[in-house]
Protein backbone atom coordinates (compact mmCIF):
# COMPACT_ATOMS: atom_id res chain seq x y z
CA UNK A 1 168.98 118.77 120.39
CA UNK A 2 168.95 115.15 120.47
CA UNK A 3 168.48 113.30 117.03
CA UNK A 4 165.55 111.59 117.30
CA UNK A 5 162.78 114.23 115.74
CA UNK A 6 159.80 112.22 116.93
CA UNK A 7 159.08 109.16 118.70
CA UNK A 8 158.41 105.97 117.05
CA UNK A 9 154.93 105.10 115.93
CA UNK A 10 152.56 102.55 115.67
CA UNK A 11 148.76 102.29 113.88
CA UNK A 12 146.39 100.13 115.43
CA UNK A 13 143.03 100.15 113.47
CA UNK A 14 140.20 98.59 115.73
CA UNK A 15 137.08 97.93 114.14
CA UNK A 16 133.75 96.97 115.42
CA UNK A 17 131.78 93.92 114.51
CA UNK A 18 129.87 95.43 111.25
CA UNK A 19 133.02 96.79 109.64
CA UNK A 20 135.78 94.14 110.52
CA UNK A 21 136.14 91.33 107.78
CA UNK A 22 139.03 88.79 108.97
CA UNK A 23 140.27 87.99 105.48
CA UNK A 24 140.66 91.53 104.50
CA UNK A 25 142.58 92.40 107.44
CA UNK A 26 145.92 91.86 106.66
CA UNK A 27 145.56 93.54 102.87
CA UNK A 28 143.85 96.25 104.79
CA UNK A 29 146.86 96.68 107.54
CA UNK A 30 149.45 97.11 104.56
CA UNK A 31 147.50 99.23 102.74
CA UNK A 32 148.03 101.55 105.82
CA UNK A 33 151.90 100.92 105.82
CA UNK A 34 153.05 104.11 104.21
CA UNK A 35 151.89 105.93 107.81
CA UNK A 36 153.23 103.39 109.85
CA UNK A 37 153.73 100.09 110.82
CA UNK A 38 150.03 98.32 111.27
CA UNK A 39 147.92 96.28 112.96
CA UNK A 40 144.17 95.85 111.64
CA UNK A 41 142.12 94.28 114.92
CA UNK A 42 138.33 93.28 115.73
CA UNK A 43 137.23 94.89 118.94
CA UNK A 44 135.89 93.06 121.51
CA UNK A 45 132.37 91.58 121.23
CA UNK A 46 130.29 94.15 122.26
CA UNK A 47 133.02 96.50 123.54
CA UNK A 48 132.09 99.30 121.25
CA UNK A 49 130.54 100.47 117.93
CA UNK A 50 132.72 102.89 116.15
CA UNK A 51 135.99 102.47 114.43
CA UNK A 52 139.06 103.68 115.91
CA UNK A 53 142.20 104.55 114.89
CA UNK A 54 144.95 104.63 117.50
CA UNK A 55 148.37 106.06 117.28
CA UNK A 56 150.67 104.27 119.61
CA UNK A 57 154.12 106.63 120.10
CA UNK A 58 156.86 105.17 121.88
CA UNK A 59 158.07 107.02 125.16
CA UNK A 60 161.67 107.94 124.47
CA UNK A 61 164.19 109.94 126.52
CA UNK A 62 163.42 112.95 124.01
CA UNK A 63 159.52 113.19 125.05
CA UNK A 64 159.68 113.44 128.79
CA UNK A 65 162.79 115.72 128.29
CA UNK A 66 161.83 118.07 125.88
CA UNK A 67 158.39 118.86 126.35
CA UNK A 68 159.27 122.38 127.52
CA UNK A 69 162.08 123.02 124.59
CA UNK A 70 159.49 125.08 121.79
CA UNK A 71 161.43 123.70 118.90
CA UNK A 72 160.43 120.33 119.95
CA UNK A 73 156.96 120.44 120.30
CA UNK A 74 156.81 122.59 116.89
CA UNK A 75 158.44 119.85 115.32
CA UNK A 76 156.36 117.14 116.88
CA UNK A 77 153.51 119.25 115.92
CA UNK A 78 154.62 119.70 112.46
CA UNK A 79 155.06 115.90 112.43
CA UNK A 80 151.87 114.66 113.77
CA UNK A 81 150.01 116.90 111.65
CA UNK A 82 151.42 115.39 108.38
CA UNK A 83 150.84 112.07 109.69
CA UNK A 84 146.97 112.91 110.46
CA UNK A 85 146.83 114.38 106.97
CA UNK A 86 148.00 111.23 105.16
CA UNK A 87 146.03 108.79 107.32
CA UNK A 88 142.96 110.53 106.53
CA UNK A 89 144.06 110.67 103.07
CA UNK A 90 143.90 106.86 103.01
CA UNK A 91 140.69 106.26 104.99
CA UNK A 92 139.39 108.04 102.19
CA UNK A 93 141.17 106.15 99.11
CA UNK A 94 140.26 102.79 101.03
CA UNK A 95 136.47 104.05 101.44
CA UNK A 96 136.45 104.65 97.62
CA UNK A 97 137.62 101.22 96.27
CA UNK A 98 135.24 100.02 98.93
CA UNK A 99 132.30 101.61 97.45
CA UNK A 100 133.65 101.13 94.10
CA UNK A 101 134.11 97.72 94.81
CA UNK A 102 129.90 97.29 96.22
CA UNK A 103 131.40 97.11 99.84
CA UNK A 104 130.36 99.44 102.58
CA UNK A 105 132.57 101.48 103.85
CA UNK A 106 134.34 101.39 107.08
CA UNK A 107 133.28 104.73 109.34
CA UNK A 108 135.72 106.38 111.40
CA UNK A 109 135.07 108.43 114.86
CA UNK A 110 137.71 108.54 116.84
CA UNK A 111 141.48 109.78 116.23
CA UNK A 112 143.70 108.57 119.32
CA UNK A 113 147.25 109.10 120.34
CA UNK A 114 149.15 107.42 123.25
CA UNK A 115 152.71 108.45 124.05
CA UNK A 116 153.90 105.34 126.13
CA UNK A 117 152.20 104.82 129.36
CA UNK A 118 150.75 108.39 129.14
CA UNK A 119 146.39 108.76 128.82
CA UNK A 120 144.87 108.58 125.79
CA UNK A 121 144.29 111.58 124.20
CA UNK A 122 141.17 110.83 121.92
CA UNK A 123 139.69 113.65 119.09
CA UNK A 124 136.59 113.16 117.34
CA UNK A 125 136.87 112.72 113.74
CA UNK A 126 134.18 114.19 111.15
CA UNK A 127 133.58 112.45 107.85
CA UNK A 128 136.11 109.67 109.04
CA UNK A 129 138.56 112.12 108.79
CA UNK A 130 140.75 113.51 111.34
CA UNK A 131 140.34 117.11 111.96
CA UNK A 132 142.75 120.06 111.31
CA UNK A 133 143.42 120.78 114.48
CA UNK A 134 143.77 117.90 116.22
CA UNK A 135 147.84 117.81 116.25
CA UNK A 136 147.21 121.31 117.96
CA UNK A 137 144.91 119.46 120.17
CA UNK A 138 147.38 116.87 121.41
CA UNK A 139 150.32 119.23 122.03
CA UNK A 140 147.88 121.56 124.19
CA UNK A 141 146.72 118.13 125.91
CA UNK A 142 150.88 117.59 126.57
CA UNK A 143 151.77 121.29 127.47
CA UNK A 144 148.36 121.17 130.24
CA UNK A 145 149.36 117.53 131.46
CA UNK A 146 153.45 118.57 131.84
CA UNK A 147 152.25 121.40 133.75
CA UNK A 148 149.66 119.76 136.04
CA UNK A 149 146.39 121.43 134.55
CA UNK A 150 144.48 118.39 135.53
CA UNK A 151 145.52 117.57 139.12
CA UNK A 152 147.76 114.67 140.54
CA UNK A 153 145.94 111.61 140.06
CA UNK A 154 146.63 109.40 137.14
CA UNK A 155 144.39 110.16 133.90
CA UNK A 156 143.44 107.22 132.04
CA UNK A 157 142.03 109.33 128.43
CA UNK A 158 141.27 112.89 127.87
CA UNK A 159 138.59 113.07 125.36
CA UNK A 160 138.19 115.72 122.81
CA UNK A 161 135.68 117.21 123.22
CA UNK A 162 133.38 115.92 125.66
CA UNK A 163 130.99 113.27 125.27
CA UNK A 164 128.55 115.50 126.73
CA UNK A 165 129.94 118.27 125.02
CA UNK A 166 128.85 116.77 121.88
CA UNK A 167 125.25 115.87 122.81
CA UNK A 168 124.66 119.60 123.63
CA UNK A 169 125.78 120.58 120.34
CA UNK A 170 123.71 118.12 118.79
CA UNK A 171 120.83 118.95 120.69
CA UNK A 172 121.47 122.69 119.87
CA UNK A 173 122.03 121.92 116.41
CA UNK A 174 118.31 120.42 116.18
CA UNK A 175 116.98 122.77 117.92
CA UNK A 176 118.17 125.61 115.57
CA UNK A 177 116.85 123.41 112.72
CA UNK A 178 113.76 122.79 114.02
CA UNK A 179 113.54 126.91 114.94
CA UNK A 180 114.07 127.97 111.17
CA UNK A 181 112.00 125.00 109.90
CA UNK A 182 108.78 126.92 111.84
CA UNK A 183 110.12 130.89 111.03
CA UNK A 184 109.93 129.26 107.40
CA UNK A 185 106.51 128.02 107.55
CA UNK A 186 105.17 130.54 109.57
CA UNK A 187 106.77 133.45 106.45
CA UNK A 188 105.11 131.47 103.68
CA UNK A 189 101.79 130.44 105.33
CA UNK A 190 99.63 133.46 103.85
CA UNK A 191 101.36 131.81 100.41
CA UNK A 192 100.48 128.32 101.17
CA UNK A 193 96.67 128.83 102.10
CA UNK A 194 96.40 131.83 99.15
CA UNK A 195 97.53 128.84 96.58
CA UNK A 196 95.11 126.07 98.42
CA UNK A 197 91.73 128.98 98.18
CA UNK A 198 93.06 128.89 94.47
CA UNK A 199 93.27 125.64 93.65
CA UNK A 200 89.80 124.75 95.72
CA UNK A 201 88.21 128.01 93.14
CA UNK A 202 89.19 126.11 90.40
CA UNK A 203 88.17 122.74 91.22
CA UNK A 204 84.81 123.94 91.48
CA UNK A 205 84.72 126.05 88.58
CA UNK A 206 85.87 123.04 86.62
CA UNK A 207 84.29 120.77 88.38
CA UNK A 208 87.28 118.70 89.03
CA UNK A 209 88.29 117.02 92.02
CA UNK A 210 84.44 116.31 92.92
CA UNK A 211 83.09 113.29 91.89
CA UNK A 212 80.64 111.92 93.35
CA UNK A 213 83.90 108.87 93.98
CA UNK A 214 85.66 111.37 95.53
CA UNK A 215 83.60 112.72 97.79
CA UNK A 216 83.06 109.34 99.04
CA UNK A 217 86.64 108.30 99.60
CA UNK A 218 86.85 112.03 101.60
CA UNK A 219 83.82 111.56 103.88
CA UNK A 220 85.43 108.02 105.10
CA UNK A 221 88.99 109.79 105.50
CA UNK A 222 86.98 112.35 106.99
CA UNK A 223 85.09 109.90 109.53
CA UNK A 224 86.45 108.36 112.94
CA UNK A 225 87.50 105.77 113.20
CA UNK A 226 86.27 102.93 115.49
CA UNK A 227 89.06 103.18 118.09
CA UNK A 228 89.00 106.93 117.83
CA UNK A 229 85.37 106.64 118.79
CA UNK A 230 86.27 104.34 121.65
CA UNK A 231 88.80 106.49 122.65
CA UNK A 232 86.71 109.55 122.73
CA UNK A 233 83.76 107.85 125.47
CA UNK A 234 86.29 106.62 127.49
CA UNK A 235 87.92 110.22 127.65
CA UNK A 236 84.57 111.50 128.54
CA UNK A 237 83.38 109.41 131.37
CA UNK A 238 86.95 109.60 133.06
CA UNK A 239 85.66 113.46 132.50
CA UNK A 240 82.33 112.79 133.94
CA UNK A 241 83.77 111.25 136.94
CA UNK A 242 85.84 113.59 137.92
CA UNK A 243 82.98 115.95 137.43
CA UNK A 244 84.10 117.94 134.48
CA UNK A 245 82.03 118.87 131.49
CA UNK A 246 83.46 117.30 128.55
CA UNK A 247 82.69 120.05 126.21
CA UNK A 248 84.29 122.06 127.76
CA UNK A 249 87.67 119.87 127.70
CA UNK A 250 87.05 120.07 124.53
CA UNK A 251 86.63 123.58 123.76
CA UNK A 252 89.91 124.01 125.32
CA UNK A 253 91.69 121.34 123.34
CA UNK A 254 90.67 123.34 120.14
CA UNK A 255 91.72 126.61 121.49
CA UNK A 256 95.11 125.09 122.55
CA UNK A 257 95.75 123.84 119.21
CA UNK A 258 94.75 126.80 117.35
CA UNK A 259 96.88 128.80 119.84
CA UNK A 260 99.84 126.48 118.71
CA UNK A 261 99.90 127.14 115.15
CA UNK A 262 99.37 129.97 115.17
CA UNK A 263 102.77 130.32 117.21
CA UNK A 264 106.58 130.17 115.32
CA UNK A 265 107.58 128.05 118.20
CA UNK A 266 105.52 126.85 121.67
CA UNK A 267 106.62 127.18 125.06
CA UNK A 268 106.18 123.89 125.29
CA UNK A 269 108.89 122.82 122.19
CA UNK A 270 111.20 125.62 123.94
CA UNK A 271 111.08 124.23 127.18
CA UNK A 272 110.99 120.31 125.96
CA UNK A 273 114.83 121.16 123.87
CA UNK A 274 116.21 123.01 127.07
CA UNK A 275 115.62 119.75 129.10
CA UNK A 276 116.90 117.81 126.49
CA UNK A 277 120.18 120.22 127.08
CA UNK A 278 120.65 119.85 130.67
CA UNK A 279 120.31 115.93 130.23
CA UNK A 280 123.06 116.24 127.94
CA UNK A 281 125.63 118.19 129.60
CA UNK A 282 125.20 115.95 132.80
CA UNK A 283 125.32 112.19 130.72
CA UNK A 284 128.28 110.05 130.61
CA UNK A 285 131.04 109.57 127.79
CA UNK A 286 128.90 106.92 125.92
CA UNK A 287 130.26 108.15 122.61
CA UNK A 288 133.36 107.09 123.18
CA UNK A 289 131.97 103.12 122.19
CA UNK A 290 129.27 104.33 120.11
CA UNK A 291 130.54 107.20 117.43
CA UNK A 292 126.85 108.64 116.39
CA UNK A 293 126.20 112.20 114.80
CA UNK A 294 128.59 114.86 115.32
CA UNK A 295 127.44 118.92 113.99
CA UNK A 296 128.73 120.36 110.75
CA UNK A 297 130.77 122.61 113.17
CA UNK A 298 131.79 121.19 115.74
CA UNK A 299 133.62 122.70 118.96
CA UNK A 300 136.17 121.35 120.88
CA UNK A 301 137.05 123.68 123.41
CA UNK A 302 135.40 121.37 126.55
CA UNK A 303 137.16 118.16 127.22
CA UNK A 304 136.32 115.52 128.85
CA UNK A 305 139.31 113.93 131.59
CA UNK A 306 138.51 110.74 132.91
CA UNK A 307 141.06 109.62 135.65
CA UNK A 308 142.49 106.22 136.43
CA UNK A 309 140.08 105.93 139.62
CA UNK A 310 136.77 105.96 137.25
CA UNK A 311 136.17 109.67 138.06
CA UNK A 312 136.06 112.15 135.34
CA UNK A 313 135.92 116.08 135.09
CA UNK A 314 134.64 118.78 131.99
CA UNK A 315 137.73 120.74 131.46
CA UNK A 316 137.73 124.15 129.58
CA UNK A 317 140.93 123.51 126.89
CA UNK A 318 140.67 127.61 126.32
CA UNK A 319 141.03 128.77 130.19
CA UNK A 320 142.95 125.81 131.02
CA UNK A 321 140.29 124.88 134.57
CA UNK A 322 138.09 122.80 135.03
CA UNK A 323 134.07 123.20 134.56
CA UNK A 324 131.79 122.85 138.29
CA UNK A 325 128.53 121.38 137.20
């Protein structure tokens, strides 16, 4: 086996405009020195607005040789995963003195690694720190690209996961939030009135709560205001026009409402989140420039490959295809 056990290795940090600070730079780049050799950078004005760090591994004879030989890619493996470990290891010491320090930290989102003039192979960190899995990522991103998973034309980055991939998660992540937050209400809403009918029992055995003050300041809460009034006649000739009784638009108004809550979730809500989906799964990679929220568990079995030509493809990691919209 040759001698070389890895190729060499460079860390380029680039930071957005919020989180780069010119004199710190250099102090920051050595700090990072016991990973590799580094370079702390601003990104380009406007370019993007999450923090990257990038992994730049020289091309040697040994990768394009020995891609295929198992004890080199455990070893590369073996070796990519210490050097995530440690770098995330010091994103976290450096966020510490920062905050120690009254500084804001400096948030991390994406992990990328670039063997020569190969594509970027980009994982989404959590926490600013770089995932478990992500040295398994890369070598499954080598062993598909060595094989020709993803077709003949050149491939500029392979994101992991998907941009869109992501979004869905997000959205599905609300969603199931937003699900148990009305199951919860809807379980403890006999408790909830049972402790108001209580409380209003006592107030008027105690005669607490109604002063004659009080009942003031409630009848003007209770009572429209002006706009609300204006609203409400211009609602009802627009009614009148069209020749609809505006009673009875506003019978069904109150029955649609009570109809609502009485409901865990609406139709409506249901339907509103599954649109909110679809526009996900179909957007672009914007979070590649703009890190946002990622789920407490996030999956990373869809990639994203964009090619040289500005095209780009969903690509199942598991099955090893790609996904048809």
């Amino acid at each position: 086996m040759p001698a070389s056990i890895h190729p060499p290795v460079q860390l380029h940090i680039v930071l957005d405009e919020d989180s780069y600070q010119g004199g710190d730079s250099v102090e920051m780049a050595r700090r990072f020195t016991a990973v590799a050799p580094t370079e702390v950078v601003r990104a380009a004005k406007g370019s993007q607005r999450a923090n990257v760090l990038r992994f730049d591994l020289g091309d040697d004879a040994v990768t394009a040789e020995a891609d295929d030989d198992p004890l080199w890619r455990d070893a590369l493996a073996t070796w990519l995963d210490e050097e995530f470990a440690e770098t995330s290891a010091l994103v976290a010491r450096e966020n510490d003195a920062r905050q120690n320090n009254g500084e804001q930290p400096v948030p991390f989102a994406w992990a990328e690694v670039k063997f020569g003039a190969g594509p970027v192979i980009a994982i989404r960190m959590k926490d600013s720190s770089i995932p478990p899995e992500a040295a398994g990522f890369v070598a499954r991103a080598r062993q598909l690209l060595a094989g020709g998973a993803f077709g003949a034309d050149a491939i500029a980055a392979i994101r992991i996961p998907a941009c869109a991939s992501i979004e869905a998660q997000v959205a599905d992540a609300h969603r199931a939030d937003y699900l148990e937050l009305q199951q919860y209400e809807a379980a403890h809403r006999p408790e909830t009135q049972e402790v108001d009918r209580y409380s209003e029992e006592v107030d008027l055995a105690t005669g607490e709560g109604w002063t004659d003050e009080l009942q003031g300041s409630q009848s003007k809460r209770d009572a429209p205001t002006d706009s609300e009034l204006a609203e409400a006649v211009a609602e009802a000739e627009a009614a009148l026009h069209q020749g609809v009784d505006p009673s009875d638009i506003a019978a069904e108004e109150r029955a649609a409402d009570a109809e609502e809550g009485d409901a865990v979730a609406s139709v409506k809500d249901v339907e509103a989140d599954d649109r909110g989906k679809d526009e996900a799964v179909t957007s672009g990679e914007g979070c590649a420039i703009d890190g946002g929220s990622v789920p407490e568990h996030l999956d990373y079995r869809v990639w994203n490959v964009a090619y040289a030509d500005g095209t780009s493809v969903r690509f199942d990691s598991v099955l090893g295809e790609a996904l048809l919209d």
